[in-house]
Protein backbone atom coordinates (compact mmCIF):
# COMPACT_ATOMS: atom_id res chain seq x y z
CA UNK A 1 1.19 2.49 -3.11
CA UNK A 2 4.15 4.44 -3.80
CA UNK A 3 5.84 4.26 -7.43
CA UNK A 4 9.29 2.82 -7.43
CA UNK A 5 11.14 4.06 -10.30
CA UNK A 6 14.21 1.34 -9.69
CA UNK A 7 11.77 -1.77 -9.76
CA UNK A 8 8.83 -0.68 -12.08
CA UNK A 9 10.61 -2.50 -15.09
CA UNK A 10 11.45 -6.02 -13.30
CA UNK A 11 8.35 -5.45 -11.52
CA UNK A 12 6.08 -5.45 -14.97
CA UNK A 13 8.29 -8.14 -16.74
CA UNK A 14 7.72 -10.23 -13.35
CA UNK A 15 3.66 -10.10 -13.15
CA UNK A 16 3.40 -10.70 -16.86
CA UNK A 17 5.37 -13.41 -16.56
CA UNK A 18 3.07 -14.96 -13.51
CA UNK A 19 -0.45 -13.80 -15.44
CA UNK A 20 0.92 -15.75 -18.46
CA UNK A 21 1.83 -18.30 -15.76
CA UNK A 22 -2.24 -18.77 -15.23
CA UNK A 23 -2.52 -16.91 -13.00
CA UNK A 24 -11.35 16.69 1.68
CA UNK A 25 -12.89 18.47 1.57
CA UNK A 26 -11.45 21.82 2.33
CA UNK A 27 -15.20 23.22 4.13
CA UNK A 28 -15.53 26.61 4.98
CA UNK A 29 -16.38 26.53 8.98
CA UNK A 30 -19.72 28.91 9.51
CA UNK A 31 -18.03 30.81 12.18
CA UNK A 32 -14.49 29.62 12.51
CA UNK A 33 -13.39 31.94 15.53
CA UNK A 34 -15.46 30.23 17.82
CA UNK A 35 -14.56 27.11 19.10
CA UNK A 36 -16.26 24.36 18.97
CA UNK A 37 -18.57 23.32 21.86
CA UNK A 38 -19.08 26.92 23.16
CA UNK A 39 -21.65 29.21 23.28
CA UNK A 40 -25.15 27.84 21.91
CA UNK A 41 -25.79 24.14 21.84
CA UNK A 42 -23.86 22.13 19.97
CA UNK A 43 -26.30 21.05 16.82
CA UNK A 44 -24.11 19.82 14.18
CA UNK A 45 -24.11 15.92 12.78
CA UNK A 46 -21.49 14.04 14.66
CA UNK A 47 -18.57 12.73 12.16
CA UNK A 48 -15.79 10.30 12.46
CA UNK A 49 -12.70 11.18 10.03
CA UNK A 50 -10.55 8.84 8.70
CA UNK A 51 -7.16 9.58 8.50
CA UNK A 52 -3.97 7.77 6.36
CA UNK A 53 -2.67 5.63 3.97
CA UNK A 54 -4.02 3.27 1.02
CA UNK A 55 -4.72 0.21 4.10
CA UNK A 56 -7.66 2.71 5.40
CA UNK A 57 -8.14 4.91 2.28
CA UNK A 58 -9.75 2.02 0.77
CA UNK A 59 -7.60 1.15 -2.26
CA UNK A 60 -8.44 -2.92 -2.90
CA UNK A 61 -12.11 -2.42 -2.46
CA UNK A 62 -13.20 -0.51 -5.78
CA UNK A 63 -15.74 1.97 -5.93
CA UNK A 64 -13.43 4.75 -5.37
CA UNK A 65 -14.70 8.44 -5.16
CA UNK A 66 -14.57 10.51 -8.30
CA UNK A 67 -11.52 12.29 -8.86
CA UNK A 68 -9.16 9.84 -6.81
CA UNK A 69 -9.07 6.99 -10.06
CA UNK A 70 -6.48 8.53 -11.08
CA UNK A 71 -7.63 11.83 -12.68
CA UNK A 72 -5.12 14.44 -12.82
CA UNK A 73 -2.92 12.17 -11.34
CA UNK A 74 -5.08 11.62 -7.89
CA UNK A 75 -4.27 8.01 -7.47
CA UNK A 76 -5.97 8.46 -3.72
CA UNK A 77 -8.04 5.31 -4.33
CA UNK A 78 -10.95 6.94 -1.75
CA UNK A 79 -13.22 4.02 -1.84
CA UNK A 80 -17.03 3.92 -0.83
CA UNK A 81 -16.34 0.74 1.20
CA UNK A 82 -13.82 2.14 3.40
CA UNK A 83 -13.81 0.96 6.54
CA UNK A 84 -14.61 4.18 8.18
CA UNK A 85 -17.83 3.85 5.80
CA UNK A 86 -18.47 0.77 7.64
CA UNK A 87 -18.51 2.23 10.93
CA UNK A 88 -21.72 2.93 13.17
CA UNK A 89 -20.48 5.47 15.55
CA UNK A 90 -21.74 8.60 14.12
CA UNK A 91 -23.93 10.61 11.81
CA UNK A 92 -21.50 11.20 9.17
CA UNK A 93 -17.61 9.06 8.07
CA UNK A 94 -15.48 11.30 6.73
CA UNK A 95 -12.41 9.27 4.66
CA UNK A 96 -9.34 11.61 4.31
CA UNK A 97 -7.00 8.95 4.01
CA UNK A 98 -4.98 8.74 0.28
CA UNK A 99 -3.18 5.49 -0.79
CA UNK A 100 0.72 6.09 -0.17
CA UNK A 101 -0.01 8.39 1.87
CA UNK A 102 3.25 8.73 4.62
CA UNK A 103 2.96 10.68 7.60
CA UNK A 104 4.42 13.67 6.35
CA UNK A 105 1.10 13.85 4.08
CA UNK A 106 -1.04 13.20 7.29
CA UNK A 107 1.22 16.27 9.47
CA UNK A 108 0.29 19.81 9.45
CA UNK A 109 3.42 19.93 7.02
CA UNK A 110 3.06 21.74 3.43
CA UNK A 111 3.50 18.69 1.64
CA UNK A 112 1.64 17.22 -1.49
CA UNK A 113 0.84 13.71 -2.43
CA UNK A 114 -1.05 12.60 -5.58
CA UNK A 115 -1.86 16.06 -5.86
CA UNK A 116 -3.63 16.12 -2.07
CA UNK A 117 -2.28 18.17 0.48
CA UNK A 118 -2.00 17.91 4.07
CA UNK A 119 -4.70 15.54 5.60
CA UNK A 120 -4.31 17.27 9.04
CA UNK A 121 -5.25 21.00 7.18
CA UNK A 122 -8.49 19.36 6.05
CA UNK A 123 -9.45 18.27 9.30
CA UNK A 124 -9.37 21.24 10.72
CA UNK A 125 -12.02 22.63 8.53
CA UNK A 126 -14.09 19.72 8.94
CA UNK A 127 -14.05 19.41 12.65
CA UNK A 128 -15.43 22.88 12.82
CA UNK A 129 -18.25 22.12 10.47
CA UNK A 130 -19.15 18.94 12.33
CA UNK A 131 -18.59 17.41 15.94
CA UNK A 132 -16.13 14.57 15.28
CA UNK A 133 -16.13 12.26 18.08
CA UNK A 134 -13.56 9.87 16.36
CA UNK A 135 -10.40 10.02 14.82
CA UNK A 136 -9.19 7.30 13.48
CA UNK A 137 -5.45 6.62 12.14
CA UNK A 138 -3.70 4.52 10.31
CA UNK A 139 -0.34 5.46 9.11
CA UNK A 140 3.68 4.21 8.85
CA UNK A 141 3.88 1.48 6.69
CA UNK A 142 5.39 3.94 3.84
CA UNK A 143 7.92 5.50 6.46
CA UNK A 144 10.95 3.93 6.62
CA UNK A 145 9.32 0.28 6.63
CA UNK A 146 8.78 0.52 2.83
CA UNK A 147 6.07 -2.21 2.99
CA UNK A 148 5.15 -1.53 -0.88
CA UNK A 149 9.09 -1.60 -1.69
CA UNK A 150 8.92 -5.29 0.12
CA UNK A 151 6.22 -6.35 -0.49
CA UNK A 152 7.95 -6.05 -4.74
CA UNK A 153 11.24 -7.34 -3.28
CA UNK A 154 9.80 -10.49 -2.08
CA UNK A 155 7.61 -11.11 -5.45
CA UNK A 156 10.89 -10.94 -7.27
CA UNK A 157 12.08 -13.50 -4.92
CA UNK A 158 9.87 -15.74 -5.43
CA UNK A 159 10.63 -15.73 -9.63
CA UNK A 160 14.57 -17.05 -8.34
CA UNK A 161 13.83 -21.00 -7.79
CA UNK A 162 17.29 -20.92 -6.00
CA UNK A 163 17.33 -17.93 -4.21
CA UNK A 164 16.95 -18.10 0.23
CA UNK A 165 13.72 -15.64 -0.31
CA UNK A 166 13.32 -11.81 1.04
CA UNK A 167 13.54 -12.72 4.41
CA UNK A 168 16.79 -13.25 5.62
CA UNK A 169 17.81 -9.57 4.72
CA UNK A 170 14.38 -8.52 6.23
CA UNK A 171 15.19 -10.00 9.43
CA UNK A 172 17.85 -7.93 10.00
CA UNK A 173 16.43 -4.59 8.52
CA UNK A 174 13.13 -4.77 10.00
CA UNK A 175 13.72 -3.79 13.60
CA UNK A 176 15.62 -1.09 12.50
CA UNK A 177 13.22 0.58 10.15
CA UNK A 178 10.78 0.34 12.73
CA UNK A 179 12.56 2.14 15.08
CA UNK A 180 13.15 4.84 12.51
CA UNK A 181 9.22 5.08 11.58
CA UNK A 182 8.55 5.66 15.37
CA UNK A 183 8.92 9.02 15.34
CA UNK A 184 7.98 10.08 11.93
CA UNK A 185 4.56 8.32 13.07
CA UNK A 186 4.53 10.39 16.80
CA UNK A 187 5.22 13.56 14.40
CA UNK A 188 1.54 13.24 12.85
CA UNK A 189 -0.48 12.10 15.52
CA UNK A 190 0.70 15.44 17.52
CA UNK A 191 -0.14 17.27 14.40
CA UNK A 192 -3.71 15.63 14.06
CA UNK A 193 -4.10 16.51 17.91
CA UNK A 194 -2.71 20.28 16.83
CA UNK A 195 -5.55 20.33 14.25
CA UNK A 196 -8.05 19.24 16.60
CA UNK A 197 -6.95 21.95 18.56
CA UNK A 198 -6.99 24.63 16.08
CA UNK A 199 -10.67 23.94 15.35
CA UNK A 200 -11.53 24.04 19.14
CA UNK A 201 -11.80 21.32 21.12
CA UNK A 202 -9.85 19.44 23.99
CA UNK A 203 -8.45 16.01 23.96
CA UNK A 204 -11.46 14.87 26.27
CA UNK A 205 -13.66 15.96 23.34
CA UNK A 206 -12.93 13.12 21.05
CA UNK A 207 -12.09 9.72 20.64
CA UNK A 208 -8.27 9.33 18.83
CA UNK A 209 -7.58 5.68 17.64
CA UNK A 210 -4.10 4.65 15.62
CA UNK A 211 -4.47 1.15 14.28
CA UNK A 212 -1.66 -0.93 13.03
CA UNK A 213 -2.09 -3.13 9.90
CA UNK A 214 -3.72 -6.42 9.22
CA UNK A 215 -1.68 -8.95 7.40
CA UNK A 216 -2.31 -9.45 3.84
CA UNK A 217 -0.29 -12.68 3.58
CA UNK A 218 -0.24 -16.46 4.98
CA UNK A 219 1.91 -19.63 5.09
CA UNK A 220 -1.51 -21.50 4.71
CA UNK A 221 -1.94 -21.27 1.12
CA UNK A 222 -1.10 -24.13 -1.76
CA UNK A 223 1.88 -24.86 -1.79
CA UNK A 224 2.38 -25.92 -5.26
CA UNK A 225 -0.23 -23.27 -7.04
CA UNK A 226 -0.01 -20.59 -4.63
CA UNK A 227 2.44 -17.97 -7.29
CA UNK A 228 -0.04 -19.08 -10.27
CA UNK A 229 -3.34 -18.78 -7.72
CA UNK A 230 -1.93 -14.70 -7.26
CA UNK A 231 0.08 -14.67 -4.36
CA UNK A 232 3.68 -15.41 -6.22
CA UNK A 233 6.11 -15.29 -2.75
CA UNK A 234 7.95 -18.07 -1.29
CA UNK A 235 5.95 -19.77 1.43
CA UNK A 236 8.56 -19.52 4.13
CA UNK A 237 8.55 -15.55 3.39
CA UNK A 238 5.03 -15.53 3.75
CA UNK A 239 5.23 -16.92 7.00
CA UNK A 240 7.97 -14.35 7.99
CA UNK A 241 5.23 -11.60 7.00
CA UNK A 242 2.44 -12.70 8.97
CA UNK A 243 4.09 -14.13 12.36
CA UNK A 244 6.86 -11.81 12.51
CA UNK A 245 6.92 -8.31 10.38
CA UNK A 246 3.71 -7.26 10.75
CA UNK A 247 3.19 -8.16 14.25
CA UNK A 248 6.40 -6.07 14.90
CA UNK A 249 4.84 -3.28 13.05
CA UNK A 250 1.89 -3.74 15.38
CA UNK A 251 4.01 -3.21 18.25
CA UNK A 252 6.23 -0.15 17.42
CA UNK A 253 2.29 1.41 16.83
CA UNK A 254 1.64 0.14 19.83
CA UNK A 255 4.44 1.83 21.45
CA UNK A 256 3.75 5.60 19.88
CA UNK A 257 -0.05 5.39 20.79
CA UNK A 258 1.14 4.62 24.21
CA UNK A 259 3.67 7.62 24.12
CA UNK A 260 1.37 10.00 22.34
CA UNK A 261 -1.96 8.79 24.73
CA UNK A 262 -4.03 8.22 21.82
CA UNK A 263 -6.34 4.69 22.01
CA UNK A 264 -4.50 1.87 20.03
CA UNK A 265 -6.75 -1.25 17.57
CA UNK A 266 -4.22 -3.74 16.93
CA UNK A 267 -5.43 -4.71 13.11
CA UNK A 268 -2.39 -7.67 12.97
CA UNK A 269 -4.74 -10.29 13.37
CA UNK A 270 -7.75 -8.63 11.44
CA UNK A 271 -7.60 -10.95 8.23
CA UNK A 272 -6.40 -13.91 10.18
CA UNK A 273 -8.01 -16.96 8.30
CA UNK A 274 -9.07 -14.88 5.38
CA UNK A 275 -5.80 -13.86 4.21
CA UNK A 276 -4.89 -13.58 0.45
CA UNK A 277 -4.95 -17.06 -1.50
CA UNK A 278 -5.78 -18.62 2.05
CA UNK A 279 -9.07 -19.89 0.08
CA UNK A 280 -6.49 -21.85 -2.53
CA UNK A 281 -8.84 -21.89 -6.32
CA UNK A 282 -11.56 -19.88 -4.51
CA UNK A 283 -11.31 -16.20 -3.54
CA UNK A 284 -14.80 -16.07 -2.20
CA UNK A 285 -14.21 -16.44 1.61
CA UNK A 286 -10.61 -14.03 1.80
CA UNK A 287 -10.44 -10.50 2.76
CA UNK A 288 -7.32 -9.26 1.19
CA UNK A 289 -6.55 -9.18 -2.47
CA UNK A 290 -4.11 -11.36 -4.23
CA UNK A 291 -2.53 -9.82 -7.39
CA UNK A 292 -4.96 -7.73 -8.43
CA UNK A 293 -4.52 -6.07 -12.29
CA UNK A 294 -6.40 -3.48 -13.24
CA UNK A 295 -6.22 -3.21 -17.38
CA UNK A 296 -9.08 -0.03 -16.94
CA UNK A 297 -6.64 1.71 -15.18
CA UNK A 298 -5.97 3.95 -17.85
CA UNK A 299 -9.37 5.15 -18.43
CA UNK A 300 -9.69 7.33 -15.70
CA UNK A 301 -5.51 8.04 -15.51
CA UNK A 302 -4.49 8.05 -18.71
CA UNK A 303 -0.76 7.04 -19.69
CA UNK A 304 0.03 7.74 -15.80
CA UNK A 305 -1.77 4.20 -15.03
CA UNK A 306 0.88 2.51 -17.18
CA UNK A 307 2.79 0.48 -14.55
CA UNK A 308 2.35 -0.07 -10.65
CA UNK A 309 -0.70 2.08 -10.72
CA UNK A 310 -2.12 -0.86 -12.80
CA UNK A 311 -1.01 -3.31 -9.85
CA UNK A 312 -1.96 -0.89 -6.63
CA UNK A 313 -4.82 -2.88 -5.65
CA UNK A 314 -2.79 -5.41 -4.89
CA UNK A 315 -2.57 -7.06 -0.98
CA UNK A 316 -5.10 -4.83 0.01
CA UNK A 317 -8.14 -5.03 1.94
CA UNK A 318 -10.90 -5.75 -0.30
CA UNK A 319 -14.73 -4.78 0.15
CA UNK A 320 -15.55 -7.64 2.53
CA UNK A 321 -11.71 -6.96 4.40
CA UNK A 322 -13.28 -3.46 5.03
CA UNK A 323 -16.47 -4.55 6.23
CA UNK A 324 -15.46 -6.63 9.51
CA UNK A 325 -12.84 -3.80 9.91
CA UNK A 326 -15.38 -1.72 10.00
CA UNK A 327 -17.38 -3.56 12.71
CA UNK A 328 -14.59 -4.29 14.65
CA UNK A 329 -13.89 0.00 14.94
CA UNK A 330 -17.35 0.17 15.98
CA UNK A 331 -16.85 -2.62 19.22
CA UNK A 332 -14.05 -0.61 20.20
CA UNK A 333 -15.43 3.13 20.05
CA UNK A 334 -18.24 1.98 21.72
CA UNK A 335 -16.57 0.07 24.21
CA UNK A 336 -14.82 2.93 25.26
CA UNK A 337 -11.36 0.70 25.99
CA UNK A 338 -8.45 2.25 25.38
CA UNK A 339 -6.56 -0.37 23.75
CA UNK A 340 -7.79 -3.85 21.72
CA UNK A 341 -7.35 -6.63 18.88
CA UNK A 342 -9.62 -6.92 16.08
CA UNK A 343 -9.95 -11.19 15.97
CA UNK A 344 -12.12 -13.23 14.23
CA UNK A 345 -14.93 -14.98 16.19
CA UNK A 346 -16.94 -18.24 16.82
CA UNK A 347 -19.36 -16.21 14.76
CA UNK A 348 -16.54 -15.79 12.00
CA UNK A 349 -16.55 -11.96 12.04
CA UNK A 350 -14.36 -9.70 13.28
CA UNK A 351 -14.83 -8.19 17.00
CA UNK A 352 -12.69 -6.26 19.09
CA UNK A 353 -10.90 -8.18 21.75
């Protein structure tokens, strides 16, 4: 989650006011002139690499690597439950992704981000030193459609009793951002194929899947508790989020896998039934977080936590979100489609559709 300067104050005076309410590895390749695949038989431990921001990184489902809490002001949020760590497609998951990540941190570009450089870079090292047979993607929503920015927008719409909500405005602005994300998001996944490249294989050699974003809101929560329950937006706006912005989302992702010829998981639906404060008093059965504070924040970041880093879990994919992601990645690689929906079933898990 990206730190917004302008809103950080109104932001913190806002969520006290609700809690009071009741609320990577650079690897050196053994032989890195020789590509990968030739010569002797390929005996290295297949991988699949994760690639992105904080909805695939893991931030929301605790447990996060050492040195990405916030030390030295790596806010990364790499967590153990990941959904690539839920996979079952290969020997090893690799998780590159860093929350806030946009996809000039994921490009071959020489940019920097919580102190991380390019994700693409490290792949390239990585994919030398095992076979990766998947890449997986996710990427955009802190291009041009801001979704942390909105996400606070429409939180501090929900404290104005009067106010018509974040939507209206939204409505308008949301196509439009979209477009302009397009090509920012086209950008990195022909940088990700470049790295690929570099480290020697073909596009045959590999699977490549960009997924779009699950939603972490609903219309179905209480209606009267819902702010004080940890989900403080107005319910109309909510329902704006989840049958109309993110589904748009979905389908300008869909659109650049289609122009890039990568495989696309539409993740829109993923949470559907299980979104934040969809369980009313009890959390137990959702997979996204509500407002989620985290007061220990400043153990591992020091005076940095102080303010949205506190907060960054929040609307996230928790540790059970992750997990039916994570089995819904493994339908579709093994599948071998080139294009599905992650839906909940008669069985109530995930599966790709």
């Amino acid at each position: 989650m990206r730190s917004i300067p302008a809103r950080v104050r109104m932001f913190g005076v806002a969520l006290g006011a609700l809690l009071v309410a009741g609320l990577a590895v650079a690897v050196p390749a053994a032989n890195a002139d020789q590509p990968a695949g030739q010569g002797a038989a390929d005996d290295r431990q297949t991988a699949i690499v994760s690639l992105g921001d904080s909805a695939i990184s893991g931030e929301g489902a605790g447990n996060y690597e050492p040195g990405t809490n916030g030390e030295n002001g790596d806010w990364c949020h790499r967590s153990a439950n990941a959904l690539v760590h839920r996979t079952a497609v290969a020997d090893k998951t690799i998780n590159l992704a860093c929350s806030g990540a946009d996809s000039s941190n994921v490009s071959l570009a020489d940019t920097v981000h919580y102190t991380e450089g390019s994700q693409a870079k490290r792949l390239i090292d990585l994919a030398r030193q095992y076979k990766v047979t998947t890449v997986l993607l996710q990427i955009g929503a802190n291009d041009d459609p801001q979704f942390a920015d909105t996400m606070v927008d429409c939180i501090l719409a929900w404290f104005d009793p009067f106010g018509s909500g974040c939507r209206g405005e939204l409505a308008t602005e949301w196509p439009q951002r979209l477009t302009a994300m397009a090509p920012k998001v086209e950008a990195a996944v022909a940088d990700v194929k470049s790295a690929m490249s570099q480290a020697g294989y073909a596009e045959g050699d590999y699977d490549f899947v960009l997924t779009s974003y699950a939603s972490p809101l609903t219309e179905h929560m209480d209606s009267v508790l819902h702010g004080p329950q940890g989900c403080p937006f107005k319910i109309a706006d909510a329902k704006f989020g989840r049958t109309v912005a993110v589904p748009q989302l979905s389908e300008a992702l869909r659109g650049v896998a289609s122009r890039t010829g990568v495989k696309f998981l539409d993740f829109s639906r993923g949470s559907e039934g299980h979104e934040a404060c969809s369980g009313g008093g009890d959390s137990s059965t959702e997979w996204q977080n509500r407002v989620t504070v985290d007061p220990w924040a400043w153990v591992t970041g020091g005076l940095d936590a102080i303010g949205m880093h506190m907060a960054q879990q929040s609307f996230h994919p928790n540790a059970r979100g992750h997990e039916q992601l994570g089995r819904c990645v493994t339908e579709f690689v093994n599948s071998g489609a080139g294009s599905a929906a992650c839906v909940v079933g008669a069985d109530g898990n995930l599966h790709a559709v």
